[in-house]
Protein backbone atom coordinates (compact mmCIF):
# COMPACT_ATOMS: atom_id res chain seq x y z
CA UNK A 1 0.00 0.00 0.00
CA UNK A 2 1.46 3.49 -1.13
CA UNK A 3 1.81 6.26 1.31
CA UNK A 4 -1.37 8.06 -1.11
CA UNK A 5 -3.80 4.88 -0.48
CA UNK A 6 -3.04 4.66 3.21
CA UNK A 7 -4.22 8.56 3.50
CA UNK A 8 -6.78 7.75 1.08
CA UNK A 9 -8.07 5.11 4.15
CA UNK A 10 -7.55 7.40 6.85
CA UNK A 11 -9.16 10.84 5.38
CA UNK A 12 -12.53 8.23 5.01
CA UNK A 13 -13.38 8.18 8.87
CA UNK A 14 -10.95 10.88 10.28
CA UNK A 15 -9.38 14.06 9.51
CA UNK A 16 -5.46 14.68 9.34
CA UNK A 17 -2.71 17.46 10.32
CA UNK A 18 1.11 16.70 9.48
CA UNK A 19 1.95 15.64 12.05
CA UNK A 20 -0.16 12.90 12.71
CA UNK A 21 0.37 11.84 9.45
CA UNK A 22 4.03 11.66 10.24
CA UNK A 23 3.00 9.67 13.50
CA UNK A 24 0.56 7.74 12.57
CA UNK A 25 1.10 7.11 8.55
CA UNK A 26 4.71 7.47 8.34
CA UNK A 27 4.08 10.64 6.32
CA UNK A 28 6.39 13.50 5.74
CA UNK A 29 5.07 15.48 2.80
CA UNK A 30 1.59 15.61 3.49
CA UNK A 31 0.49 17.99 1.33
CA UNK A 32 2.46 16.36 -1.86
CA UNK A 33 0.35 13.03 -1.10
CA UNK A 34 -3.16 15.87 -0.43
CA UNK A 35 -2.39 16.83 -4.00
CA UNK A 36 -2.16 13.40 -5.45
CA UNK A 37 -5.37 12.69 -4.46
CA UNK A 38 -6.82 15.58 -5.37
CA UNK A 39 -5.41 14.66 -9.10
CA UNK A 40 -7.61 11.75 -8.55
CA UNK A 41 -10.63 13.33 -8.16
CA UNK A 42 -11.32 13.32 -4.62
CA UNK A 43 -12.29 16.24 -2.71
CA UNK A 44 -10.76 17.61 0.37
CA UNK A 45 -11.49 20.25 2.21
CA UNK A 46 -8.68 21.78 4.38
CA UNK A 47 -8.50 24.65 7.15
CA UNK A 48 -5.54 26.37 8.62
CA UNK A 49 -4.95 26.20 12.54
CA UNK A 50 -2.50 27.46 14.58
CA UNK A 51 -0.35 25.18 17.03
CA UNK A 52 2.63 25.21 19.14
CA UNK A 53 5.91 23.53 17.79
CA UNK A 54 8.34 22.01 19.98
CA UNK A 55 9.95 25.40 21.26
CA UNK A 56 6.31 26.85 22.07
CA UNK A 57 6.34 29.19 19.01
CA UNK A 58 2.89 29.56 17.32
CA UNK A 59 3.30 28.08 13.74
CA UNK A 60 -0.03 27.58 11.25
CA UNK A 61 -0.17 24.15 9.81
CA UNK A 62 -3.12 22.67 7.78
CA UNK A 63 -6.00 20.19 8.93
CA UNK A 64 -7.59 18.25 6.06
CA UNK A 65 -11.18 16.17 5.83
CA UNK A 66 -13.36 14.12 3.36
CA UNK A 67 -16.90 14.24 3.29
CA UNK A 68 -18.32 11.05 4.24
């Protein structure tokens, strides 16, 4: 299973930031595997939220969804 069909899975019953895609899918470059699936056809939806990093700066990272 590619790293694209394993988020394909995932984004079915739950949405996604990076980094639990990099926890829980092993993947890095979310928004490279986002885009292939959006080349497929699919639709996601995505929202920008602001988090703390691991020095307790505010950085803005992306949360992506399916419809179900």
């Amino acid at each position: 299973m590619t790293q694209t069909d394993r988020l394909f899975e995932w984004l079915k019953s739950n949405p996604i930031d990076p980094l639990t895609a990099w926890s829980e899918l092993g993947i890095y470059r979310l928004s490279a595997r986002i885009n292939d699936l959006k080349n497929r056809g699919h639709i996601i939806h995505s929202k920008k939220k602001t988090v703390a990093n691991r020095f307790g700066e505010k950085v803005t990272v992306a949360k992506y969804w399916m419809e179900k």
